[in-house]
Protein backbone atom coordinates (compact mmCIF):
# COMPACT_ATOMS: atom_id res chain seq x y z
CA UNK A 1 49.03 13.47 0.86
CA UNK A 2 48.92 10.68 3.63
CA UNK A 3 46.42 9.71 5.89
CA UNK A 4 46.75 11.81 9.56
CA UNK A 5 43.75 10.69 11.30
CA UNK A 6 39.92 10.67 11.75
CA UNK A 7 38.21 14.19 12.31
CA UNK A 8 36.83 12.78 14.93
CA UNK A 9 40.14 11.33 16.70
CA UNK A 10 40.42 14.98 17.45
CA UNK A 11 37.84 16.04 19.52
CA UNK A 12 35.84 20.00 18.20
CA UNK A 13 38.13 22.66 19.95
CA UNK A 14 40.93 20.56 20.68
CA UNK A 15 44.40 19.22 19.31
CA UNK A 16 46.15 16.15 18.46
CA UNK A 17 49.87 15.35 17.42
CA UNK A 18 50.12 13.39 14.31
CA UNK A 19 53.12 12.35 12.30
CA UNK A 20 55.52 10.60 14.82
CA UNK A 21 59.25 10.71 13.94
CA UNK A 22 61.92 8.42 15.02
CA UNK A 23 62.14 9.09 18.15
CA UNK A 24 57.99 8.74 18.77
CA UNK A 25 57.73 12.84 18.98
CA UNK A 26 54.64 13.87 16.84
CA UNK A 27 56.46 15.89 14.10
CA UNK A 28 52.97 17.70 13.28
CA UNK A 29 49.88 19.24 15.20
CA UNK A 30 46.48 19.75 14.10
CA UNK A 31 43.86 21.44 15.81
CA UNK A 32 40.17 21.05 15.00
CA UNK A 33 37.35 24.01 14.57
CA UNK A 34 34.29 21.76 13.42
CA UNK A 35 34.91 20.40 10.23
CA UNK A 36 38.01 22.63 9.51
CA UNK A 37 41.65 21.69 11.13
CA UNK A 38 44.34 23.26 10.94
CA UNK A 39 47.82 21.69 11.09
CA UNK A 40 51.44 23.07 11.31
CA UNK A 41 54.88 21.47 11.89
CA UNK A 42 55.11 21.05 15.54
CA UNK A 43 58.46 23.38 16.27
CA UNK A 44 58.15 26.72 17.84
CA UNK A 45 60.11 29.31 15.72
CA UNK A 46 61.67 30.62 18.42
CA UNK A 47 63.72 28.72 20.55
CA UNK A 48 65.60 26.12 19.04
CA UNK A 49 62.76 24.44 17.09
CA UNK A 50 61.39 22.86 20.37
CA UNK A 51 58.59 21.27 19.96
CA UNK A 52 54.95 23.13 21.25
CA UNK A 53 53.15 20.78 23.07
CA UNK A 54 52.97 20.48 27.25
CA UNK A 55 51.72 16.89 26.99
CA UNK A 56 50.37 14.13 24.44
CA UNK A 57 48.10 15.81 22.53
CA UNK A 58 48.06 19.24 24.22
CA UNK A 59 49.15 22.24 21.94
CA UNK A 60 46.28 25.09 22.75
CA UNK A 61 46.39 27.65 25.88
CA UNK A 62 43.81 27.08 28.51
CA UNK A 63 41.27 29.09 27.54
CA UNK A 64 41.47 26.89 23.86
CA UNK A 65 41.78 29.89 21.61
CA UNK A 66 45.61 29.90 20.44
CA UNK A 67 48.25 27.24 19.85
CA UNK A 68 50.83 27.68 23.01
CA UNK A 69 54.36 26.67 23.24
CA UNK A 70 55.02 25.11 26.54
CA UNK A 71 59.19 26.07 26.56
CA UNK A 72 58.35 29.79 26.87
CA UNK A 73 54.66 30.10 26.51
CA UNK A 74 54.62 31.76 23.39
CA UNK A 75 50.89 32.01 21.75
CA UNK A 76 50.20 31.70 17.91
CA UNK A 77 46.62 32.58 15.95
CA UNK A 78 45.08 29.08 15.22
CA UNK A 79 43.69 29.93 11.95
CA UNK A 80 47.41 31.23 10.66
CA UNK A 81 50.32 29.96 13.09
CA UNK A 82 51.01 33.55 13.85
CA UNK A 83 52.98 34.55 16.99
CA UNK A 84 50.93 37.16 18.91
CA UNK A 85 52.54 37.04 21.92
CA UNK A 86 56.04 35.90 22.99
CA UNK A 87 59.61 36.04 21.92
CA UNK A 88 58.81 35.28 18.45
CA UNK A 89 56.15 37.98 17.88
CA UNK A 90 55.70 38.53 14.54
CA UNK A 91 56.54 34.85 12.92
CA UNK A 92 54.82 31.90 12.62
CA UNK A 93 54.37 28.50 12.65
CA UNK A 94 54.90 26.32 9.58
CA UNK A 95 51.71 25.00 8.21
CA UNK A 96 50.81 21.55 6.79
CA UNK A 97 48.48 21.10 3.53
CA UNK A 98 45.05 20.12 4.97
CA UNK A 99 42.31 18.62 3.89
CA UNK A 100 39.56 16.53 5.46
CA UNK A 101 37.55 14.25 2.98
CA UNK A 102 34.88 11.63 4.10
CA UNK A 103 35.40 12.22 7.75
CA UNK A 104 39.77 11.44 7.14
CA UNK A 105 42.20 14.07 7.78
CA UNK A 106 45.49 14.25 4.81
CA UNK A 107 48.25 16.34 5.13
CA UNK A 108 51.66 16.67 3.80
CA UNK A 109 54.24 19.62 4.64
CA UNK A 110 53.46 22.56 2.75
């Protein structure tokens, strides 16, 4: 597992892109819920394997309660990448491997 980031470089409720590729697009997404985060591979399922976020940083709806994509505004559960609503209804996100140790978030690609 590498290193991602701090817990606290993502602020409680929010999200941060982690992993940058070549090209400087974050390759993964992680989204915090007090000392738990979740992270997935940032590509929606759907259309082309775009990637989610609107913005630096910004993969979550506006009310902060599901991951969105910004090409078609598909929404996925946080806790499982789930599509609930949207084109892709039904599939889901692909998850990193998580963990959080001593205040550091590690991940790898599941």
């Amino acid at each position: 597992m590498q290193l991602l980031c701090a817990l606290t470089d993502i602020p409680d409720g929010g999200s941060k892109g982690v992993l940058p590729g070549p090209r400087g697009r974050d390759q993964g997404l992680l989204v915090r819920r007090g000392d738990t985060v979740f992270g997935y591979v940032n590509n929606c399922p759907h259309y082309d394997r775009a990637p989610l976020g609107w913005k630096k940083d910004e993969f979550l709806n506006g009310t902060k309660d599901r991951i969105m994509c910004a090409a078609h505004g598909a929404l996925f559960q946080i806790e499982d990448g789930v599509c609930v609503i949207g084109p892709c209804l039904g599939q889901a996100l692909t998850p990193l491997l998580i963990t959080v140790e001593d205040g550091q978030v590690f991940g790898e690609r599941a």
